[in-house]
C-alpha atoms as a PDB file:
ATOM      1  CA  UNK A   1       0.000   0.000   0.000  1.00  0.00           C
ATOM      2  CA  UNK A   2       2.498   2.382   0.770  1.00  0.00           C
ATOM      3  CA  UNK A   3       4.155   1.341  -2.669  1.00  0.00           C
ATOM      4  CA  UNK A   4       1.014   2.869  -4.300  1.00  0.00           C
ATOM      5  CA  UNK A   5       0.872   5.576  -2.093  1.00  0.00           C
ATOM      6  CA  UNK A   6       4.154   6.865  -3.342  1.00  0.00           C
ATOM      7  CA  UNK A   7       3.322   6.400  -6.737  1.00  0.00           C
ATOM      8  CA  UNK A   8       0.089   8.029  -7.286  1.00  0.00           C
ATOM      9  CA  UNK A   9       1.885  11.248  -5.941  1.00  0.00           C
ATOM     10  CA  UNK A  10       4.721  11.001  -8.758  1.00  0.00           C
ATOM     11  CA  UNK A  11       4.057  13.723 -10.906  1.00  0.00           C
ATOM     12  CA  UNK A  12       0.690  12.370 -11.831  1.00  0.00           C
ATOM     13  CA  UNK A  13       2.346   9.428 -13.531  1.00  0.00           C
ATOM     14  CA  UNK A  14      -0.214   7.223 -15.128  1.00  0.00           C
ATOM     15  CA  UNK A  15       0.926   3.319 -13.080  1.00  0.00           C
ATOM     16  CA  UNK A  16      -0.145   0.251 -14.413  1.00  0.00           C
ATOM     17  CA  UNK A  17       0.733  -2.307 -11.956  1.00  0.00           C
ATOM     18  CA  UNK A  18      -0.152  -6.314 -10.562  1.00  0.00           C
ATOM     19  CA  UNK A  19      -2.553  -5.633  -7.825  1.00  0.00           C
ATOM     20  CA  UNK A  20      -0.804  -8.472  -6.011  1.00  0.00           C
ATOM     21  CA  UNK A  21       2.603  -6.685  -5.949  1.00  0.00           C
ATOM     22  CA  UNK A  22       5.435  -8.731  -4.241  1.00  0.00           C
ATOM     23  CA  UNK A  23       8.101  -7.788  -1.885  1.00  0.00           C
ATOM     24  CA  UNK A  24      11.504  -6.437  -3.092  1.00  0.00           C
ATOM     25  CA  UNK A  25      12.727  -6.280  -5.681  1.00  0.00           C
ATOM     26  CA  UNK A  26      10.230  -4.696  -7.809  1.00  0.00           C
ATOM     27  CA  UNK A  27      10.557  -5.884 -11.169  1.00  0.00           C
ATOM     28  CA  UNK A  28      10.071  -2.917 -13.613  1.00  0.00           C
ATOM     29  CA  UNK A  29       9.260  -3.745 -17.361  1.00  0.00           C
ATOM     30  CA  UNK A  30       9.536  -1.349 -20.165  1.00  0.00           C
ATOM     31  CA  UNK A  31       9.462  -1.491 -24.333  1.00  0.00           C
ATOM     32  CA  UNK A  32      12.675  -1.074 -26.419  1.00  0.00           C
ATOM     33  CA  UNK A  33      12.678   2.381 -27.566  1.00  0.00           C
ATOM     34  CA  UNK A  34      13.749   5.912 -26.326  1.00  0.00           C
ATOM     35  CA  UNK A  35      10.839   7.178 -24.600  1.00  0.00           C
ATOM     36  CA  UNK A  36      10.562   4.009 -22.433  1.00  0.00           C
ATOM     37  CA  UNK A  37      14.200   3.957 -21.513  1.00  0.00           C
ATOM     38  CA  UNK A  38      13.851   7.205 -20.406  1.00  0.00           C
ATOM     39  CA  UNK A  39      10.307   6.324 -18.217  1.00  0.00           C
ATOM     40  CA  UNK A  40      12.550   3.231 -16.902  1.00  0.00           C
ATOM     41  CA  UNK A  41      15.546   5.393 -15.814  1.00  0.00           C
ATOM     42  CA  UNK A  42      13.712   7.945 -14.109  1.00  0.00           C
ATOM     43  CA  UNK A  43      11.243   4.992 -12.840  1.00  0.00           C
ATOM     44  CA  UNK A  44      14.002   3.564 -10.661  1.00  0.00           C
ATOM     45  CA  UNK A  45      15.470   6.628 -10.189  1.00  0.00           C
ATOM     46  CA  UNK A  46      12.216   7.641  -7.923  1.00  0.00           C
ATOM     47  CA  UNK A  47      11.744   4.384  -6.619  1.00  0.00           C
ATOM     48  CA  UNK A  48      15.105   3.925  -5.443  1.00  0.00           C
ATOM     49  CA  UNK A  49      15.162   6.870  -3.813  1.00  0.00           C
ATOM     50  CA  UNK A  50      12.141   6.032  -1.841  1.00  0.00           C
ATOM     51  CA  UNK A  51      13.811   2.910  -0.608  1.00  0.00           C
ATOM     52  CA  UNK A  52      12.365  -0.025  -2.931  1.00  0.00           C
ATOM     53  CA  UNK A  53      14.559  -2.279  -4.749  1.00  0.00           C
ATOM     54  CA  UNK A  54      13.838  -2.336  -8.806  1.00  0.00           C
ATOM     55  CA  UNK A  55      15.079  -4.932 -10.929  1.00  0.00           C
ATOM     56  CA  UNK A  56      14.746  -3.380 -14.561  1.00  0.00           C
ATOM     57  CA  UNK A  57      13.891  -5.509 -17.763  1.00  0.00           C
ATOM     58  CA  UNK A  58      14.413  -3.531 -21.192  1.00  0.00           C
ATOM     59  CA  UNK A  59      13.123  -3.866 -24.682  1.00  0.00           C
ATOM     60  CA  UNK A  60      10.463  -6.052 -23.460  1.00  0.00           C
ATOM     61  CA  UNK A  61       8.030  -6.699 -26.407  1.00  0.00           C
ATOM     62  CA  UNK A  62       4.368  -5.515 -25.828  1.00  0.00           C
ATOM     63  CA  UNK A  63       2.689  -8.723 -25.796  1.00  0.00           C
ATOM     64  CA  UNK A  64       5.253 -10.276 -23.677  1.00  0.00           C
ATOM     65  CA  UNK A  65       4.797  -7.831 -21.087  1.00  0.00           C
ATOM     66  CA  UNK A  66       1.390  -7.540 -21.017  1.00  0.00           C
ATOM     67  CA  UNK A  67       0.995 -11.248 -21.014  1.00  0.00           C
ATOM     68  CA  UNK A  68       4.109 -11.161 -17.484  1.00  0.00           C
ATOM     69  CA  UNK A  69       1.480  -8.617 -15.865  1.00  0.00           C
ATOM     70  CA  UNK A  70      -1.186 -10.713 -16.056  1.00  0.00           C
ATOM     71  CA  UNK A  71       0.926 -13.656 -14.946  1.00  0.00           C
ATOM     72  CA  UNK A  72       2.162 -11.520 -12.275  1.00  0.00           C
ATOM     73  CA  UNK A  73       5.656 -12.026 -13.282  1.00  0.00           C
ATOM     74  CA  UNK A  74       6.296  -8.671 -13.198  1.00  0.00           C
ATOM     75  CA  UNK A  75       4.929  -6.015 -10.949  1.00  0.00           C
ATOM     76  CA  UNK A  76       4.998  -2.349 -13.006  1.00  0.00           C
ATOM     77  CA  UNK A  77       5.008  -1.546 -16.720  1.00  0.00           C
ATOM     78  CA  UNK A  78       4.599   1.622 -18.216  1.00  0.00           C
ATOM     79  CA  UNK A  79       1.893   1.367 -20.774  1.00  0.00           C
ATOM     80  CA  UNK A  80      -0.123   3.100 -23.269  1.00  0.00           C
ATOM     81  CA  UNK A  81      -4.293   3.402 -22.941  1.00  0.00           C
ATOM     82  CA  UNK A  82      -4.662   3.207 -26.521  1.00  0.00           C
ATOM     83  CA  UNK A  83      -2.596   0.235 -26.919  1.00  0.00           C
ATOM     84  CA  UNK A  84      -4.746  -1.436 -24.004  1.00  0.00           C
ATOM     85  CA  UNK A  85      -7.533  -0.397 -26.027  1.00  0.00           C
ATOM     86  CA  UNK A  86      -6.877  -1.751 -29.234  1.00  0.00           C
ATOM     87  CA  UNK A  87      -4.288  -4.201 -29.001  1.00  0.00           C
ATOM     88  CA  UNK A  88      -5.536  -5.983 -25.679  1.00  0.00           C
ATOM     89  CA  UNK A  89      -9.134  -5.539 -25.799  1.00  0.00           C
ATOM     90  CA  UNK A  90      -9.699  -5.435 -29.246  1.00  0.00           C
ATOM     91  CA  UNK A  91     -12.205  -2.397 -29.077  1.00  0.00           C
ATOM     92  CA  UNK A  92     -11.872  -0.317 -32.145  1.00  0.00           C
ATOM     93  CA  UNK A  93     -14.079   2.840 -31.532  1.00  0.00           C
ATOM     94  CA  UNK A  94     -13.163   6.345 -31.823  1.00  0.00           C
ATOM     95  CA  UNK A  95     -12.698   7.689 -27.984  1.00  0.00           C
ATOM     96  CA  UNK A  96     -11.339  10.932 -26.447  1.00  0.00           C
ATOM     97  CA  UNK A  97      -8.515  10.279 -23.612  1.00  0.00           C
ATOM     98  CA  UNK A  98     -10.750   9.860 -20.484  1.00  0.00           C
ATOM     99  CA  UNK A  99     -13.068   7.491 -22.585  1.00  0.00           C
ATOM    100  CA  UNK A 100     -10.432   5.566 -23.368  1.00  0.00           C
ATOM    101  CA  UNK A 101      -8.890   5.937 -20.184  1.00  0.00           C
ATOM    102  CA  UNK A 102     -11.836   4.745 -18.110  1.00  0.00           C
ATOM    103  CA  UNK A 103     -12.470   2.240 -20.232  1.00  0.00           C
ATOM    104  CA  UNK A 104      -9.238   0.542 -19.846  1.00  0.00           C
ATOM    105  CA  UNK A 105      -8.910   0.777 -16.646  1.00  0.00           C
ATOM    106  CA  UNK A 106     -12.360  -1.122 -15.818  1.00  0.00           C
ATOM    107  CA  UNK A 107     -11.571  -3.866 -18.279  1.00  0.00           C
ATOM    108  CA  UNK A 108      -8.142  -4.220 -16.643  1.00  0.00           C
ATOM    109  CA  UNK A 109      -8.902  -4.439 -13.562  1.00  0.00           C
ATOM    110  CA  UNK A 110     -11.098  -7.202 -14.415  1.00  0.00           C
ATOM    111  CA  UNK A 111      -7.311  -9.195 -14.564  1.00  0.00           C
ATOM    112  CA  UNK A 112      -5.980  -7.429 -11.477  1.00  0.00           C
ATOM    113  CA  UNK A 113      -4.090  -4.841 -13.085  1.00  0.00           C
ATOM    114  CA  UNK A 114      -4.303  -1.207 -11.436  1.00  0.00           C
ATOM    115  CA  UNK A 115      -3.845   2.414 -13.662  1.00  0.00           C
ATOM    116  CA  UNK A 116      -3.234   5.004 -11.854  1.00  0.00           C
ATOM    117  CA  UNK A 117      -3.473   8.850 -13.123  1.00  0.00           C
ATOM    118  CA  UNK A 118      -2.428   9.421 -16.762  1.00  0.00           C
ATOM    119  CA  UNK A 119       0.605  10.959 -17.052  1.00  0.00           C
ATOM    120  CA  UNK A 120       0.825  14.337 -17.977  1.00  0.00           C
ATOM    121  CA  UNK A 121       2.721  14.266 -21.140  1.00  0.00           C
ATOM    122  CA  UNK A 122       1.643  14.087 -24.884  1.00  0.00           C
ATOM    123  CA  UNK A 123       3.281  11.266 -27.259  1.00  0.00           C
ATOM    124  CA  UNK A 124       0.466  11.437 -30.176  1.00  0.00           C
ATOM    125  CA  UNK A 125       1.752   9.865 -33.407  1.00  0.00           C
ATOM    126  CA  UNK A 126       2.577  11.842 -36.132  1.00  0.00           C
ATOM    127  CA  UNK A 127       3.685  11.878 -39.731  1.00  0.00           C
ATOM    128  CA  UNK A 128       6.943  13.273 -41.149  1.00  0.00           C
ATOM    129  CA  UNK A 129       7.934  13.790 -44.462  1.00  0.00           C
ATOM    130  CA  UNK A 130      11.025  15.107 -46.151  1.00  0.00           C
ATOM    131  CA  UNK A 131      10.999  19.179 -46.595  1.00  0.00           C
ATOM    132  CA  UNK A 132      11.845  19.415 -50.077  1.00  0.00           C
ATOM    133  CA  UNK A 133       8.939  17.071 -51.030  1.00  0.00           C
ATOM    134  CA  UNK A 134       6.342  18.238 -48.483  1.00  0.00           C
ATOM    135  CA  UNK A 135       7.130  21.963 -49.873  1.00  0.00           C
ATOM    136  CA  UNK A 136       7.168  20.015 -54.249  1.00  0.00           C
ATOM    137  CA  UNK A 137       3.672  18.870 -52.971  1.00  0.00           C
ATOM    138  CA  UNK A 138       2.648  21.649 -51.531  1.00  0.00           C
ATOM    139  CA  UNK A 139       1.774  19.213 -48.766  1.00  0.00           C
ATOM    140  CA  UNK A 140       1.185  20.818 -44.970  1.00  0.00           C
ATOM    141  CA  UNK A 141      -1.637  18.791 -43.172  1.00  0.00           C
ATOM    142  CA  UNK A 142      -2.271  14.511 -43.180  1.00  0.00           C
ATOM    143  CA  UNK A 143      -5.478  15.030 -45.226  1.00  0.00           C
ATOM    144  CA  UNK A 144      -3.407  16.530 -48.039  1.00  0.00           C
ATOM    145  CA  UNK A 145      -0.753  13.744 -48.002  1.00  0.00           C
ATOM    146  CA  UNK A 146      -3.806  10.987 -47.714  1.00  0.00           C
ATOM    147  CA  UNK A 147      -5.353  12.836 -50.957  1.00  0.00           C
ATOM    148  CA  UNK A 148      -2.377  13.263 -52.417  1.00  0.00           C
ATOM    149  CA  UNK A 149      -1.178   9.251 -52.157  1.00  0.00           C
ATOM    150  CA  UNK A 150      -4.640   8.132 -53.198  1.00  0.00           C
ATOM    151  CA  UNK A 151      -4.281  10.295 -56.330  1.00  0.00           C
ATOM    152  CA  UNK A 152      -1.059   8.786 -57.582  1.00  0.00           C
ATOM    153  CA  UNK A 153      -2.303   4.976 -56.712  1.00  0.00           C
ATOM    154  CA  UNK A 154      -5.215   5.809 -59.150  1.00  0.00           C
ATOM    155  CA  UNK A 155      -3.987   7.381 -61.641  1.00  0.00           C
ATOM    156  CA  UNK A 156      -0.149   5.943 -61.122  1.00  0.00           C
ATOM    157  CA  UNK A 157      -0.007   3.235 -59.448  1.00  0.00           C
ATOM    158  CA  UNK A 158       3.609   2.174 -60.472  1.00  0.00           C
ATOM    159  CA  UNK A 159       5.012   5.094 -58.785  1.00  0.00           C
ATOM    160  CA  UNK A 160       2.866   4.154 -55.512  1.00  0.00           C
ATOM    161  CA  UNK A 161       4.674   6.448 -52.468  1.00  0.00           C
ATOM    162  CA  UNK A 162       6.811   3.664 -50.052  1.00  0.00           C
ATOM    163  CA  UNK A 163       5.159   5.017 -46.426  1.00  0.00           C
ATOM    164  CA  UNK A 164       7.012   3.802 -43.265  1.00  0.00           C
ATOM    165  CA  UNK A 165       4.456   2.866 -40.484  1.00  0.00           C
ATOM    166  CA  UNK A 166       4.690   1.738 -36.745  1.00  0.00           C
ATOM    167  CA  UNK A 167       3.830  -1.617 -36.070  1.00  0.00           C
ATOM    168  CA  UNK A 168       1.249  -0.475 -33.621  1.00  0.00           C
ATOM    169  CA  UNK A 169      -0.975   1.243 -36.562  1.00  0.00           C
ATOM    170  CA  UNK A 170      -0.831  -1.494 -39.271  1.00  0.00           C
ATOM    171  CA  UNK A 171      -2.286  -3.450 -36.301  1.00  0.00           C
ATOM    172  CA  UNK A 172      -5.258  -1.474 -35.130  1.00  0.00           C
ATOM    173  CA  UNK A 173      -5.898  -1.878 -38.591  1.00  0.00           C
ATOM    174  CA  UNK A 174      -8.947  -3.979 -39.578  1.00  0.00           C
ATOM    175  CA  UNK A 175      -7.181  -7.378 -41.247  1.00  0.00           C
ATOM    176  CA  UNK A 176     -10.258  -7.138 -44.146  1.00  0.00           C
ATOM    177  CA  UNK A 177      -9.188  -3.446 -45.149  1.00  0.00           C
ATOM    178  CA  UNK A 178      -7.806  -3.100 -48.534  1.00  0.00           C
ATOM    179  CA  UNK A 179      -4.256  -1.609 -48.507  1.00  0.00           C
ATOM    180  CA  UNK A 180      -4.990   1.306 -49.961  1.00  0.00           C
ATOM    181  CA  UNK A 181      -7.345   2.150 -46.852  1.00  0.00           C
ATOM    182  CA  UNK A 182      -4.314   1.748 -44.544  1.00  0.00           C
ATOM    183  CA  UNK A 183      -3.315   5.736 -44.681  1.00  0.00           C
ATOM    184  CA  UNK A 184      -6.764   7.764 -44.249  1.00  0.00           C
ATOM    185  CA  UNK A 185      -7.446   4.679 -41.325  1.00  0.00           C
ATOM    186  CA  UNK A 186      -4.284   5.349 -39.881  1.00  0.00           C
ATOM    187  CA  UNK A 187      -4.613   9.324 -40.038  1.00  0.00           C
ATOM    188  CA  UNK A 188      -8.030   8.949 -38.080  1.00  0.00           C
ATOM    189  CA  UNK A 189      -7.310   5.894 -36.041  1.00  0.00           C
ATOM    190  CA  UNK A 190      -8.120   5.555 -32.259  1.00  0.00           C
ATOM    191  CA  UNK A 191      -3.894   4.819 -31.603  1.00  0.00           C
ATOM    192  CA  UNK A 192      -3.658   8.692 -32.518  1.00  0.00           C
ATOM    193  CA  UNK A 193      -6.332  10.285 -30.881  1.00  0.00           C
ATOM    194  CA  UNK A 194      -6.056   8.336 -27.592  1.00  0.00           C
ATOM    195  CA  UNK A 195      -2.696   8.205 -26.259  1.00  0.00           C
ATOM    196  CA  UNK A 196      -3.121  11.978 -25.805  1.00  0.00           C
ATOM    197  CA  UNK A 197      -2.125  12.145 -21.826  1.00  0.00           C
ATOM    198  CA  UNK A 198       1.113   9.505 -22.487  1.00  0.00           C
ATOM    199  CA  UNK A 199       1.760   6.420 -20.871  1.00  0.00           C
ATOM    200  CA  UNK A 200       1.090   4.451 -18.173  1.00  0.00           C
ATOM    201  CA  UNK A 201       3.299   3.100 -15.355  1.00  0.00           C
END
């Protein structure tokens, strides 16, 4: 208790956690890319200082993690609501962040996992593009792009535009949606509307 005490005052970091936590060390799981190495670091930083032991697993793979909190093989993870949403639950429906936040949190809880407060930090996707094209396109917002990539596979397909995408958008995808829906879906997908308040802990 006084674990999650000290946590829920953190800088109102968003903590998803094993309601049956165990005794020290704490084992703290986080992705393998820069904005969770940075959560981990300042994760044991903070709990260090407040006298718990942390034993800190990197580039943990969603699933796998996920699947360790359930199993209660590891007690904190910082995780994203829209990922709970879409990947875990399978719910694809257009929410705002305390919709999808609330929503979570109930069907999590369901497998003993607690979130705390969201953290209060924004890590919405978003698209890049190169300047020198963006500016030949006279491309500025995602709707123009989307337009502008549905015009050239109509009318030229064999110079299609190669798009990079996170793995976590081609999944939230629908697995019957032609290809050529992937963008516009993407652009107005619940990952990117969602996530808005960051991760959870």
């Amino acid at each position: 208790m006084r674990f999650k005490k000290h946590l829920l005052g953190w800088l109102a970091a968003t903590l998803l956690f094993s309601s049956q936590t165990q005794a020290a060390p704490l084992v703290l799981a986080t992705k393998s890319f820069t904005e969770q190495h940075i959560l981990s670091a300042m994760t044991v930083q903070y709990l260090q200082k407040k006298g718990f032991q942390v034993q800190p697993q990197t580039n943990i793979a969603a699933v796998i993690s996920r699947n360790a909190m359930v199993n209660k093989q590891i007690d904190i993870t910082w995780e994203y609501t829209g990922t709970s949403l879409i990947i875990f639950n399978r719910i694809d429906k257009r929410m705002n962040p305390q919709q999808t936040y609330d929503t979570v949190k109930h069907l999590d809880a369901k497998l003993g996992l607690v979130w705390l407060k969201p953290a209060d930090m924004n890590n919405t996707y978003a698209f890049a593009m190169q300047r020198k094209r963006a500016e030949a396109e006279n491309i500025t917002t995602i709707s123009q792009m989307v337009a502008k990539i549905e015009q050239v596979r109509q009318n030229d397909p064999d110079h299609n535009w190669m798009l990079g995408l996170d793995l976590g958008i081609c999944r939230a995808q629908r697995r019957d949606e032609a290809p050529s829906a992937s963008l516009s879906d993407a652009a107005r997908s619940p990952a990117n509307t969602t996530d808005g308040p960051g991760a959870g802990l």
